[in-house]
C-alpha atoms as a PDB file:
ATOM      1  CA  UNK A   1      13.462 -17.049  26.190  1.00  0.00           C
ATOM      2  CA  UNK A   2      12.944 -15.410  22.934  1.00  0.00           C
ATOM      3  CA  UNK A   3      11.522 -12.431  22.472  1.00  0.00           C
ATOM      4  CA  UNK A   4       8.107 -11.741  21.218  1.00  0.00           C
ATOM      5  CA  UNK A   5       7.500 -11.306  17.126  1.00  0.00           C
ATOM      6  CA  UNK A   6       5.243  -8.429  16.101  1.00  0.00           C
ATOM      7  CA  UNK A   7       2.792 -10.613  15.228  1.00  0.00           C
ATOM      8  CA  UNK A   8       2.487 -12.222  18.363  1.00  0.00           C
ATOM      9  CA  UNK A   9       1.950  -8.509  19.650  1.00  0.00           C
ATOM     10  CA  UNK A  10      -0.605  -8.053  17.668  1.00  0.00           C
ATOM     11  CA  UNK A  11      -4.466  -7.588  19.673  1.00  0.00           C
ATOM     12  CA  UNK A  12      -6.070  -8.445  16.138  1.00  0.00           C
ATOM     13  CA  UNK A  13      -5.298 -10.759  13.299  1.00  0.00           C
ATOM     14  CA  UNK A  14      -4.979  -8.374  10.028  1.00  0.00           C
ATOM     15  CA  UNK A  15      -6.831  -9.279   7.170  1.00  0.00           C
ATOM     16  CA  UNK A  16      -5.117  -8.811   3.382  1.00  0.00           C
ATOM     17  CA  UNK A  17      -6.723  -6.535   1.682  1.00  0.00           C
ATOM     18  CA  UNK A  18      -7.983  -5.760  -2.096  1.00  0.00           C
ATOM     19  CA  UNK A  19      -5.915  -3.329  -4.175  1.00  0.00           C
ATOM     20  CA  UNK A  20      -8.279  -0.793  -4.268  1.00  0.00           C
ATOM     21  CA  UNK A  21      -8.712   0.059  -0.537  1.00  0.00           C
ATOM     22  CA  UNK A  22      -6.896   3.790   0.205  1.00  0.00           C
ATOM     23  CA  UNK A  23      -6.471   5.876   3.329  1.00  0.00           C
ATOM     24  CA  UNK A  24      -6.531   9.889   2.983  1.00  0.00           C
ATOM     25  CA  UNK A  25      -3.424   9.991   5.614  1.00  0.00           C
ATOM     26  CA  UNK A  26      -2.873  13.195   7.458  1.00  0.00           C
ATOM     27  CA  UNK A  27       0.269  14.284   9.562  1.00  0.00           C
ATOM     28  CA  UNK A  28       2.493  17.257  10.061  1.00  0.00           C
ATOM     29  CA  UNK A  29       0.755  19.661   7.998  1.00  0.00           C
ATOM     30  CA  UNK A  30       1.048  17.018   5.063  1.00  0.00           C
ATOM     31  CA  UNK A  31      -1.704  14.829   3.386  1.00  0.00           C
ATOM     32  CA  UNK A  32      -0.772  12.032   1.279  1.00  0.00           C
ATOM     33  CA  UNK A  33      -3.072   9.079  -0.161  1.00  0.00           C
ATOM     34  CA  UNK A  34      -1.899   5.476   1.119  1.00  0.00           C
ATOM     35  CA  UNK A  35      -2.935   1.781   0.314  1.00  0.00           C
ATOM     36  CA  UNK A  36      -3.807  -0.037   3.061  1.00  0.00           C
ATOM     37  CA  UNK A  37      -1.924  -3.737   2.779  1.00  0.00           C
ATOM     38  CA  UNK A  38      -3.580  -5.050   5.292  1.00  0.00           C
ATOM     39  CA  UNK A  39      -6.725  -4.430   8.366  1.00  0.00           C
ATOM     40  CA  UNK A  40      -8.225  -5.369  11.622  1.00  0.00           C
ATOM     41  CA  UNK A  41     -10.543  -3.516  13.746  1.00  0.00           C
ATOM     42  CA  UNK A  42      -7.063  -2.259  16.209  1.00  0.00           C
ATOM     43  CA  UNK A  43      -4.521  -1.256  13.121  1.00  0.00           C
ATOM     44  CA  UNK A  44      -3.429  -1.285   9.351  1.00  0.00           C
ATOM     45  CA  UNK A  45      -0.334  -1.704   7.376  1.00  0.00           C
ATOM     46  CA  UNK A  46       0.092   1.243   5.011  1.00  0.00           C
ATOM     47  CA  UNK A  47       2.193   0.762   1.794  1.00  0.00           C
ATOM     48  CA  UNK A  48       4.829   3.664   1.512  1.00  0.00           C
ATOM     49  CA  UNK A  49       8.474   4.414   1.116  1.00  0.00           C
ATOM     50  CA  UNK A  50       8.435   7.472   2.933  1.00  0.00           C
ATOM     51  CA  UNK A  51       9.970   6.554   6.640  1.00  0.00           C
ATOM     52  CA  UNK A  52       7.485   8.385   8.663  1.00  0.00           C
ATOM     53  CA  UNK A  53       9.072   8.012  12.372  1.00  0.00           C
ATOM     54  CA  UNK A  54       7.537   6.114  15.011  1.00  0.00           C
ATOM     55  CA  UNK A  55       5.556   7.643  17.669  1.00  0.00           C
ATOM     56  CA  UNK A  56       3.909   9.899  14.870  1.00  0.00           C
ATOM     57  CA  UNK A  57       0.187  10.312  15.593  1.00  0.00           C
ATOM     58  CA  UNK A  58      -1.911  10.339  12.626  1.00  0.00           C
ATOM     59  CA  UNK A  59      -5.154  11.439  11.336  1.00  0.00           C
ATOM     60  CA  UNK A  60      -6.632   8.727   8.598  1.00  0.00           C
ATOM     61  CA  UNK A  61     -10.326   8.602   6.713  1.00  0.00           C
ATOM     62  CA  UNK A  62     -10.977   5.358   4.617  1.00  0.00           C
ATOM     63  CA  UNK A  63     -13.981   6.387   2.332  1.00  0.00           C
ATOM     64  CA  UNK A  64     -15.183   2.259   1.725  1.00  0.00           C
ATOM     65  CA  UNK A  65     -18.457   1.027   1.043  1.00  0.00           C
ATOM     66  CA  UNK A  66     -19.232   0.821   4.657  1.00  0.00           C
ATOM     67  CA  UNK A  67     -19.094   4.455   5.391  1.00  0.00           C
ATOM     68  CA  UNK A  68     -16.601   6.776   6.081  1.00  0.00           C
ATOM     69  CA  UNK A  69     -13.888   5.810   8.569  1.00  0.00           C
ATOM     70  CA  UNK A  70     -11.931   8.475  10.717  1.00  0.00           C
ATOM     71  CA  UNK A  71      -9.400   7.385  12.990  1.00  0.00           C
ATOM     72  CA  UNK A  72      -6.527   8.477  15.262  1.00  0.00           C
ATOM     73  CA  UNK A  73      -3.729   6.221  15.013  1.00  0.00           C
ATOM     74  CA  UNK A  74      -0.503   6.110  15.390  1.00  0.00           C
ATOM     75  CA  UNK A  75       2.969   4.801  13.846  1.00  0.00           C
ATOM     76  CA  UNK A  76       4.202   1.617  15.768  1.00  0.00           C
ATOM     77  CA  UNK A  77       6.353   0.531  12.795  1.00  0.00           C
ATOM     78  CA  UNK A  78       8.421   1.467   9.861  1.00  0.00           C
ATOM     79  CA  UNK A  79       9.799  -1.174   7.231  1.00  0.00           C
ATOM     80  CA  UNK A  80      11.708   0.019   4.110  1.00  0.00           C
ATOM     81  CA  UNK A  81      10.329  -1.350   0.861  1.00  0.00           C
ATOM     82  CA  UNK A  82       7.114  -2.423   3.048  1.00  0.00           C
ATOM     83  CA  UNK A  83       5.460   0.600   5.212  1.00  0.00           C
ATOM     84  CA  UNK A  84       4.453   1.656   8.000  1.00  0.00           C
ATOM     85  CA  UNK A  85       2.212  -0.585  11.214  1.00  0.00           C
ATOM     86  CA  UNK A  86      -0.180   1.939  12.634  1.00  0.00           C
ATOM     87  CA  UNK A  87      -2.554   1.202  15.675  1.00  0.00           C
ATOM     88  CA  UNK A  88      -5.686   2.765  15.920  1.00  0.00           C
ATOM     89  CA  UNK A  89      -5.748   4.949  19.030  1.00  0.00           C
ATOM     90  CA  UNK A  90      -8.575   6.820  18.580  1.00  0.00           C
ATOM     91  CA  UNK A  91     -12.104   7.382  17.347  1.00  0.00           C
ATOM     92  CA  UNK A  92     -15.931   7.476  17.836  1.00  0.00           C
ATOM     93  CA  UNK A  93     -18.323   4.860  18.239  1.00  0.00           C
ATOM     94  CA  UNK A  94     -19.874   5.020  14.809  1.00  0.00           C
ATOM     95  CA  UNK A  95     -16.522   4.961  13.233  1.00  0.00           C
ATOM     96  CA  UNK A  96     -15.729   1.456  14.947  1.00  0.00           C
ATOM     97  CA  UNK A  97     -18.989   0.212  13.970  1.00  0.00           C
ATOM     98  CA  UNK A  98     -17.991   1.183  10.551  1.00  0.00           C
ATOM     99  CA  UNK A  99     -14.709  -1.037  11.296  1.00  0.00           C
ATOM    100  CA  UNK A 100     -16.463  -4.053  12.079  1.00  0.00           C
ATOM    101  CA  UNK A 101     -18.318  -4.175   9.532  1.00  0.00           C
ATOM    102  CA  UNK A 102     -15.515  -3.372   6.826  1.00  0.00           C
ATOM    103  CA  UNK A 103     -13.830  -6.500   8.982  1.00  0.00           C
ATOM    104  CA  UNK A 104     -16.636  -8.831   8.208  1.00  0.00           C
ATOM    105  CA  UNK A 105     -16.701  -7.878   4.857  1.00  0.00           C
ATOM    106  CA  UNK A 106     -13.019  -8.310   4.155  1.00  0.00           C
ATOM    107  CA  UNK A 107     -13.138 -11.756   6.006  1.00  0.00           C
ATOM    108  CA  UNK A 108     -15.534 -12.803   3.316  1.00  0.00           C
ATOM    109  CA  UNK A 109     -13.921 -11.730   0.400  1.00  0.00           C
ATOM    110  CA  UNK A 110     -10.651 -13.440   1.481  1.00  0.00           C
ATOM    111  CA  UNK A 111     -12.958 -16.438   2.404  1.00  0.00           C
ATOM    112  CA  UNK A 112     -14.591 -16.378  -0.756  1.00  0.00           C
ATOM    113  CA  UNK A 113     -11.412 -15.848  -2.773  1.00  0.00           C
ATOM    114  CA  UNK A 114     -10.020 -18.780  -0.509  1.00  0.00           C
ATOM    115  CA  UNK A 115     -12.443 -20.875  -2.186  1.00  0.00           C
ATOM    116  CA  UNK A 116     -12.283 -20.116  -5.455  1.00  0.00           C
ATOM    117  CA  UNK A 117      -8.579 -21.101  -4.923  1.00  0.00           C
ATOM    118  CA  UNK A 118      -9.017 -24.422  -3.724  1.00  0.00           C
ATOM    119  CA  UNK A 119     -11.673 -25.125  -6.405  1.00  0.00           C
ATOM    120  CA  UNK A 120      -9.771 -24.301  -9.396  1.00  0.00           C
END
């Protein structure tokens, strides 16, 4: 038997996401400004070359149209020249309300941009 991939771990497909969507990204007494590669309502990949060690819980806000998003999460996964996988542990209800709606909006832009593909 093989073992599992990470996607296959995965609870939620992640959806690509625009260039301009950011995370404020606190940890250790630090605070650094991320891109977020890609979403889903359970985690994000976060675009940086510092290894930040796995286990590592962090605090995030995404300021996006929706609202702003705080969240607990922490590091699952490090990959040099990629980032870092981070599951969302924590937060309130509004916040994941927030989240599903940044989902559906995300799903639609990569829809819509699907289509614009194919029609080209």
């Amino acid at each position: 038997m093989r073992p599992r991939s990470q996607f296959e771990r995965r609870k939620n497909q992640r959806i690509p996401t625009p260039t301009g969507l950011w995370v404020s990204c606190k940890f250790d007494d630090r605070r650094t400004t991320l891109r977020v590669q890609d979403f889903s309502v359970s985690g994000a990949l976060l675009v940086t070359e510092e290894p930040i060690p796995v286990g590592t819980r962090l605090e995030l806000l995404f300021s996006v149209p929706e609202g702003e998003i705080r969240v607990l999460a922490v590091v699952r996964s490090f990959t040099p020249g990629r980032g870092i996988g981070v599951e969302f542990v924590g937060m309130e209800s509004i916040a994941f309300d927030l989240i599903l709606r940044l989902v559906k909006r995300l799903l639609s832009t990569a829809s819509d941009r699907k289509t614009l593909e194919t029609t080209d």
